[in-house]
C-alpha atoms as a PDB file:
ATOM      1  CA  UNK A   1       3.837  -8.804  25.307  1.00  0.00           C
ATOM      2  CA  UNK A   2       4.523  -9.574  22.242  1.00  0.00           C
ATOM      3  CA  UNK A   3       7.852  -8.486  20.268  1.00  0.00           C
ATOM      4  CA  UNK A   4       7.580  -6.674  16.699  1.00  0.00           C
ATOM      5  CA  UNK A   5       7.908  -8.344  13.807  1.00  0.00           C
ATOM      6  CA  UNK A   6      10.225  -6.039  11.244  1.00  0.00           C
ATOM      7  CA  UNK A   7      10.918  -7.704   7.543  1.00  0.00           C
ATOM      8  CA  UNK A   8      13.869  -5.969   5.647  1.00  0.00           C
ATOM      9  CA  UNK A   9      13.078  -7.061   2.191  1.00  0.00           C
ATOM     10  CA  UNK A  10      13.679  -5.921  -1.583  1.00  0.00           C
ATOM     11  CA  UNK A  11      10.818  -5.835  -4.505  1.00  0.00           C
ATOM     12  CA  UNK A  12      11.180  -9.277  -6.835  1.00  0.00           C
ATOM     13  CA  UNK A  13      12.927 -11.242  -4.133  1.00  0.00           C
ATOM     14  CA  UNK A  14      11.053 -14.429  -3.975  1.00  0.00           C
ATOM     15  CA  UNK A  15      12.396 -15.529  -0.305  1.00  0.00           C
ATOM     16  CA  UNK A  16      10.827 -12.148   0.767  1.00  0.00           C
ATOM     17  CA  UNK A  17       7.669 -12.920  -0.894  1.00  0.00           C
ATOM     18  CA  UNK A  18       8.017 -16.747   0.693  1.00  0.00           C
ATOM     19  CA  UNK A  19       8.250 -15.136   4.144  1.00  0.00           C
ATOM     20  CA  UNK A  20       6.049 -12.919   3.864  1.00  0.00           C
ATOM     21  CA  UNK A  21       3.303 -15.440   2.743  1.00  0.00           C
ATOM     22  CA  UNK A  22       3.990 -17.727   5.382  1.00  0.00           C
ATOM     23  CA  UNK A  23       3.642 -14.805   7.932  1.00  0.00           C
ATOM     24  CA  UNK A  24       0.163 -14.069   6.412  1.00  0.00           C
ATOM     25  CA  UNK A  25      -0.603 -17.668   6.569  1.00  0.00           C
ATOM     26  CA  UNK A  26       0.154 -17.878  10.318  1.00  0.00           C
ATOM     27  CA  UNK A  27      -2.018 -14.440  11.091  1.00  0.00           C
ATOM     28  CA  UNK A  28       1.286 -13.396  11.825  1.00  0.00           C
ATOM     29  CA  UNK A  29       1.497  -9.454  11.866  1.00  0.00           C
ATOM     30  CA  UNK A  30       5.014  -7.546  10.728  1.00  0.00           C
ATOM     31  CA  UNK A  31       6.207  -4.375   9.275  1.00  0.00           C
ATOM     32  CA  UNK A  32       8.330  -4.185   6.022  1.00  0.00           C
ATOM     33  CA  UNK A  33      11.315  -1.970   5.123  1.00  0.00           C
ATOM     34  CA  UNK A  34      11.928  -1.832   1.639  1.00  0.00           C
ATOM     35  CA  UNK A  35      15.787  -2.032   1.481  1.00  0.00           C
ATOM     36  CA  UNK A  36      16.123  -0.645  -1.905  1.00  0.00           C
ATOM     37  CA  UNK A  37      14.805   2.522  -0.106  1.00  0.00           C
ATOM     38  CA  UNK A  38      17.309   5.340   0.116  1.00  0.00           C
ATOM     39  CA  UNK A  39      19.049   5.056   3.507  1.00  0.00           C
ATOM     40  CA  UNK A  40      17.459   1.725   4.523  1.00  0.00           C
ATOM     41  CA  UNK A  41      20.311  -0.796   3.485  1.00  0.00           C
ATOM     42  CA  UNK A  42      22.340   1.500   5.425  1.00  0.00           C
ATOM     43  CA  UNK A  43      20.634   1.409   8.531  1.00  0.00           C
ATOM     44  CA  UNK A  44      20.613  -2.640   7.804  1.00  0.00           C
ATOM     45  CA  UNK A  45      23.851  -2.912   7.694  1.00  0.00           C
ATOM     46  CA  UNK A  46      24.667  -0.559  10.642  1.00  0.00           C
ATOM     47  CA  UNK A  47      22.431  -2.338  12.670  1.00  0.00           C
ATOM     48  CA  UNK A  48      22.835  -5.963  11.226  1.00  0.00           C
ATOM     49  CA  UNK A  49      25.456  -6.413   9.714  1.00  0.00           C
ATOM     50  CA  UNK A  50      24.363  -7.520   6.387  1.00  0.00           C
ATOM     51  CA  UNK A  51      21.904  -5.712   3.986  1.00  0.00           C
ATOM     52  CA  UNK A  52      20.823  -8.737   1.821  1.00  0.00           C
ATOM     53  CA  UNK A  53      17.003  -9.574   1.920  1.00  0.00           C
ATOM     54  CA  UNK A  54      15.319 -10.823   3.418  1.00  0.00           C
ATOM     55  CA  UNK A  55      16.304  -9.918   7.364  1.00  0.00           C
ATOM     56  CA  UNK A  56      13.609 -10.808   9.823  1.00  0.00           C
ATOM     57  CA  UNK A  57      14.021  -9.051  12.786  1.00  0.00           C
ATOM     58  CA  UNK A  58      11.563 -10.413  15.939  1.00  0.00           C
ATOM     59  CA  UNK A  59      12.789  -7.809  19.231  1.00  0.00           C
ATOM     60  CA  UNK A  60      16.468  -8.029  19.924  1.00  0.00           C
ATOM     61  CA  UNK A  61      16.945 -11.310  17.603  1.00  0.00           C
ATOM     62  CA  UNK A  62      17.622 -10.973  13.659  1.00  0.00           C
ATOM     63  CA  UNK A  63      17.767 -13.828  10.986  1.00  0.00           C
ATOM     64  CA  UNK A  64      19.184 -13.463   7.771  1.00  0.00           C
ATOM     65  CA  UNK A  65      19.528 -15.616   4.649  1.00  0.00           C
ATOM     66  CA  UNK A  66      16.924 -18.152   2.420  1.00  0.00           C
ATOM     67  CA  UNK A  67      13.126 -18.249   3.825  1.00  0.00           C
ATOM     68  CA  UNK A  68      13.873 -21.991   4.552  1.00  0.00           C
ATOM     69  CA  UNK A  69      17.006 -21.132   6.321  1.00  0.00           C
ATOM     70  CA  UNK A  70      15.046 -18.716   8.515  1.00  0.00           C
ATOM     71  CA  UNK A  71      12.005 -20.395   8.690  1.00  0.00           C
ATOM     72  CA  UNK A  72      12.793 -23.225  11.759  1.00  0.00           C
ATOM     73  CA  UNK A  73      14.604 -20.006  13.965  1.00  0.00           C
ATOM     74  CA  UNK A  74      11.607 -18.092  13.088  1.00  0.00           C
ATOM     75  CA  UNK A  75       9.316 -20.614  14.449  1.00  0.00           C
ATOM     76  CA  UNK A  76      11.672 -20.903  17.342  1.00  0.00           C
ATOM     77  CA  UNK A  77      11.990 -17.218  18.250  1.00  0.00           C
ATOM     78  CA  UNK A  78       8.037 -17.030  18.093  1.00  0.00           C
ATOM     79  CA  UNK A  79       7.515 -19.629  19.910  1.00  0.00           C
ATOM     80  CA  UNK A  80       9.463 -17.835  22.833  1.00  0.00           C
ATOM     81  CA  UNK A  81       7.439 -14.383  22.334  1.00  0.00           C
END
């Protein structure tokens, strides 16, 4: 089965809009969380760690930092879904 795709993300960040692209362009499907959203950065960082955008979180595994710093763990972690 395959894990769920959850993108933390903030309006005007262009590594969000990167990943999110590059998602599309795979037929990859995710859900977003808008961390400028009351509460949401909060639950980031309560279960993360960190509530910068964008955090890519693919089942128990979570990524954090530039798309192309994400991108080859991505690939990795999706590979394994």
């Amino acid at each position: 089965m395959d894990k769920e795709i959850v993108l933390y993300t903030t309006p005007g960040c262009p590594d969000c809009a990167a990943l999110k692209a590059w998602l599309g362009q795979q037929g990859i499907a995710f859900s977003e969380r808008d961390l400028s959203q009351p509460g949401v950065a909060d639950e980031a960082k309560s279960r993360y760690g960190v509530r910068i955008a964008p955090i890519t979180v693919i089942g128990d595994t979570f990524f954090y930092g530039t798309f192309s710093e994400q991108e080859p763990r991505i690939r990795e972690a999706l590979a394994q879904r």
